[in-house]
Structure formats: structure tokens, C-alpha cells
N, C-alpha and C. Protein backbone atom coordinates (compact mmCIF):
# COMPACT_ATOMS: atom_id res chain seq x y z
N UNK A 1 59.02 63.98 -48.98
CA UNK A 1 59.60 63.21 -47.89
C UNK A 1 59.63 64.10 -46.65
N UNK A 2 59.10 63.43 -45.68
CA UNK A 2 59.21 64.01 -44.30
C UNK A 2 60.09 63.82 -43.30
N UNK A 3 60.78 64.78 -43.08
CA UNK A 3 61.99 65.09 -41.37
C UNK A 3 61.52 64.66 -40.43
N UNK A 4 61.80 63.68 -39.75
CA UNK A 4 61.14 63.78 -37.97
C UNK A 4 62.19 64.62 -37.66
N UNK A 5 61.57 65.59 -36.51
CA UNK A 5 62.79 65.89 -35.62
C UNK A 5 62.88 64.72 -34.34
N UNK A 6 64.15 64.81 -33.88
CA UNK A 6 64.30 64.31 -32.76
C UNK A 6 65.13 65.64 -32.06
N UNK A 7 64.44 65.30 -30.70
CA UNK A 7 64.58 66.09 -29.70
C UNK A 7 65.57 65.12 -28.72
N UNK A 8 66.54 65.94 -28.15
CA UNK A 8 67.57 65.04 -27.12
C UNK A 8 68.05 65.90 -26.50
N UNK A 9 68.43 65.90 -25.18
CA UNK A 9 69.17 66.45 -24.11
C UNK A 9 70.91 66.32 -24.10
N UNK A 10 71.17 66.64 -23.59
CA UNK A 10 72.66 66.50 -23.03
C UNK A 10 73.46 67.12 -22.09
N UNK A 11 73.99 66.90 -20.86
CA UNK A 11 74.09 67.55 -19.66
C UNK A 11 75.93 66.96 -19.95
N UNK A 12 76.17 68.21 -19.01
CA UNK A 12 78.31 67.93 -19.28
C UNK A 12 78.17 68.21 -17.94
N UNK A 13 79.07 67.27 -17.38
CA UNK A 13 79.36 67.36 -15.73
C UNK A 13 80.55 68.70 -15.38
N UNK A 14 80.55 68.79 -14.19
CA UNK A 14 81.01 70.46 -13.80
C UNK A 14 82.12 69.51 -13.77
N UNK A 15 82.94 68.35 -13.85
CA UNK A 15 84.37 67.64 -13.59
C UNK A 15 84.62 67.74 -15.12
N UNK A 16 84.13 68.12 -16.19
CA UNK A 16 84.44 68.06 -17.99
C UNK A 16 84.04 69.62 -17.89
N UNK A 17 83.48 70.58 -17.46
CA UNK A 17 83.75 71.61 -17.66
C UNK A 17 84.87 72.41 -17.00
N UNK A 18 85.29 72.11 -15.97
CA UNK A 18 86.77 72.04 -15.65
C UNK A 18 87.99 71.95 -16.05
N UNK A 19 87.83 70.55 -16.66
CA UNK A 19 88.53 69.77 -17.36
C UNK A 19 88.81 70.70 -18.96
N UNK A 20 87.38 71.57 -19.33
CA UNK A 20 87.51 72.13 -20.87
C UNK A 20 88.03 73.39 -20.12
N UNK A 21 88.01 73.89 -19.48
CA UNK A 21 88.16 75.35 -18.81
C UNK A 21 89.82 75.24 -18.65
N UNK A 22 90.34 74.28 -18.29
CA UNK A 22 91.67 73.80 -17.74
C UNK A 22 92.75 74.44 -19.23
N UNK A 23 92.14 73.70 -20.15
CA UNK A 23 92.39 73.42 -21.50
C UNK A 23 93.51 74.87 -21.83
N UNK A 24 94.09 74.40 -22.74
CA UNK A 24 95.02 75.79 -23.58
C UNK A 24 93.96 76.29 -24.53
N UNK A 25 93.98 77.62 -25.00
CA UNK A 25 92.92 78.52 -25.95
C UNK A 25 93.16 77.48 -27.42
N UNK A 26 94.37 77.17 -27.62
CA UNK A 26 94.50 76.12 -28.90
C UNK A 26 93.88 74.71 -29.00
N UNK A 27 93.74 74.56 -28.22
CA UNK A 27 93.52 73.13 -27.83
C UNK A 27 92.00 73.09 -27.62
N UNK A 28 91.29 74.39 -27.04
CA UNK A 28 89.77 74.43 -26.96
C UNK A 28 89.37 74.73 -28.24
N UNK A 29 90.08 75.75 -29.41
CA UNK A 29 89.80 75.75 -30.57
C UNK A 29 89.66 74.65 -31.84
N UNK A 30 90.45 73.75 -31.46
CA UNK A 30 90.63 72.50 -32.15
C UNK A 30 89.56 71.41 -31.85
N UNK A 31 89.00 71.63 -30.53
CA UNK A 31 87.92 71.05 -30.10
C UNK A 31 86.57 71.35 -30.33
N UNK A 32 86.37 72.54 -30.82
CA UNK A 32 85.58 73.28 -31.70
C UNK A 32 85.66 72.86 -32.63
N UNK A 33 86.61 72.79 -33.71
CA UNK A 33 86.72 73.28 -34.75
C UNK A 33 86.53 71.01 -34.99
N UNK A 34 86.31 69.83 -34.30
CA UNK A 34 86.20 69.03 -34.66
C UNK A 34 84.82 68.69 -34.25
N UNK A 35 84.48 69.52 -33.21
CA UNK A 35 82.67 69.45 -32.92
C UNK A 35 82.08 69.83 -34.32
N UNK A 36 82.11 71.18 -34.82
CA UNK A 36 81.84 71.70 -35.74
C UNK A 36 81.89 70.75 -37.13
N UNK A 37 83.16 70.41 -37.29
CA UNK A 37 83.20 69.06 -38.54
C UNK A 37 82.34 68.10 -38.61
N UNK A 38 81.99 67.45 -37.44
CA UNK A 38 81.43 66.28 -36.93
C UNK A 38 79.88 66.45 -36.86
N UNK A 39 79.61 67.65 -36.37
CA UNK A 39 78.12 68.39 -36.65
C UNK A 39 77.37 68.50 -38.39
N UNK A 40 78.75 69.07 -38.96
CA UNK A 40 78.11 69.19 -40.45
C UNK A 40 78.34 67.81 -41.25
N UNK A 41 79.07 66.87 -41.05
CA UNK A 41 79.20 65.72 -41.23
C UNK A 41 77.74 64.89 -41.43
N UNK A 42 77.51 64.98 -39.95
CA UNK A 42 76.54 64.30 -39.79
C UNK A 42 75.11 64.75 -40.35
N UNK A 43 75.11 66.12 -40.45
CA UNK A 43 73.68 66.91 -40.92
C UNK A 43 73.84 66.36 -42.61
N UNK A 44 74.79 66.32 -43.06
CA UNK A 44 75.13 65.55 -44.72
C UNK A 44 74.44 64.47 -45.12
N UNK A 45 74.69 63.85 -43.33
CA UNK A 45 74.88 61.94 -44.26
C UNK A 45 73.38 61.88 -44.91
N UNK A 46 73.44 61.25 -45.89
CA UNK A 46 72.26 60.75 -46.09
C UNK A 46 71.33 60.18 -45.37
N UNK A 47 69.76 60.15 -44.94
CA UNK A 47 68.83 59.30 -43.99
C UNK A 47 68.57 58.02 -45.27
N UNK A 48 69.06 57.25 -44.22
CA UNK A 48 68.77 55.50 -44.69
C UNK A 48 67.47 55.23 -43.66
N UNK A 49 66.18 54.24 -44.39
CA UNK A 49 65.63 53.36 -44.14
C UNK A 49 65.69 51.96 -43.56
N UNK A 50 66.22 51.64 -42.32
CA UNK A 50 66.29 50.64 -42.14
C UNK A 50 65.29 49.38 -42.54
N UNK A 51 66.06 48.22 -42.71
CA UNK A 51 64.44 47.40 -43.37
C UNK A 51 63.63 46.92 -42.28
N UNK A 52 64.72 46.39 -40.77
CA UNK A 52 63.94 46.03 -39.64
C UNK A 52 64.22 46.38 -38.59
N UNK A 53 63.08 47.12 -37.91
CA UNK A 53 63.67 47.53 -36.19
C UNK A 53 65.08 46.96 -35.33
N UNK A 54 65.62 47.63 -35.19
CA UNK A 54 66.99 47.18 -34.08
C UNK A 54 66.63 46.27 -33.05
N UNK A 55 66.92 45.36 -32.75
CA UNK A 55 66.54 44.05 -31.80
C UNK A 55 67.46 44.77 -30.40
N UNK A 56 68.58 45.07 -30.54
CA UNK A 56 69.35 45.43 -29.34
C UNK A 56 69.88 46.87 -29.75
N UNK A 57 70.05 47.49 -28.48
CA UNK A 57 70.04 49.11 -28.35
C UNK A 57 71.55 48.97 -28.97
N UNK A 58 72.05 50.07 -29.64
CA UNK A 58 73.68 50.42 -30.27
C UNK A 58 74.38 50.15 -29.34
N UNK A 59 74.35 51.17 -28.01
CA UNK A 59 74.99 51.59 -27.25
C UNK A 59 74.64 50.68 -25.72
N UNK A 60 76.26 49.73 -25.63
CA UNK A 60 75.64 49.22 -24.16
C UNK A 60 75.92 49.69 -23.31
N UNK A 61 74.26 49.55 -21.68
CA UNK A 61 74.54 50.26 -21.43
C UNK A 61 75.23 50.05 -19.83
């Protein structure tokens, strides 16, 4: 069985790096520490086969 990779971007506005900079050292750690969960979470889930192409995008936009 073969991996695609997918390749994706992601840009954080200088008003959310502020905003994380603002932050208490506890509070940026906890925010870590649920990125991190959520990262290995997802590297877990199992890859499902959908049976038919998505008609409408997930996310509206």
C-alpha cells in the first residue's frame, strides 16, 4: 500500500503571533502540549477509502 504525501502551507498572522507571544509560559506550554496530541492523533488514525468523491468542499468557505 502506497502513502501519498500531501504537501500544504500555513501562514499565522503577526496579530496571532502577538496574541501567542502575549500568552503566560503555562498557557503556551499547554498549547503545545495539545498541538502535539492532536499531531500524533491524527498521524494514528487509520487512512479510510472513500467510496465516492466529495461533491462539496468540508470547509465553507
Amino acid at each position: 500500500m502506497t502513502v501519498a504525501t500531501i504537501e500544504f502551507d500555513y501562514e499565522i498572522s503577526e496579530e496571532r503571533l502577538r496574541a501567542y507571544r502575549s500568552l503566560p509560559d503555562e498557557a503556551k506550554l499547554r498549547w503545545l502540549e495539545d498541538i502535539a496530541r492532536f499531531t500524533l492523533l491524527f498521524r494514528a488514525a487509520p487512512l479510510i477509502k472513500a467510496e465516492e468523491p466529495l461533491q462539496e468542499p468540508l470547509l465553507a468557505e
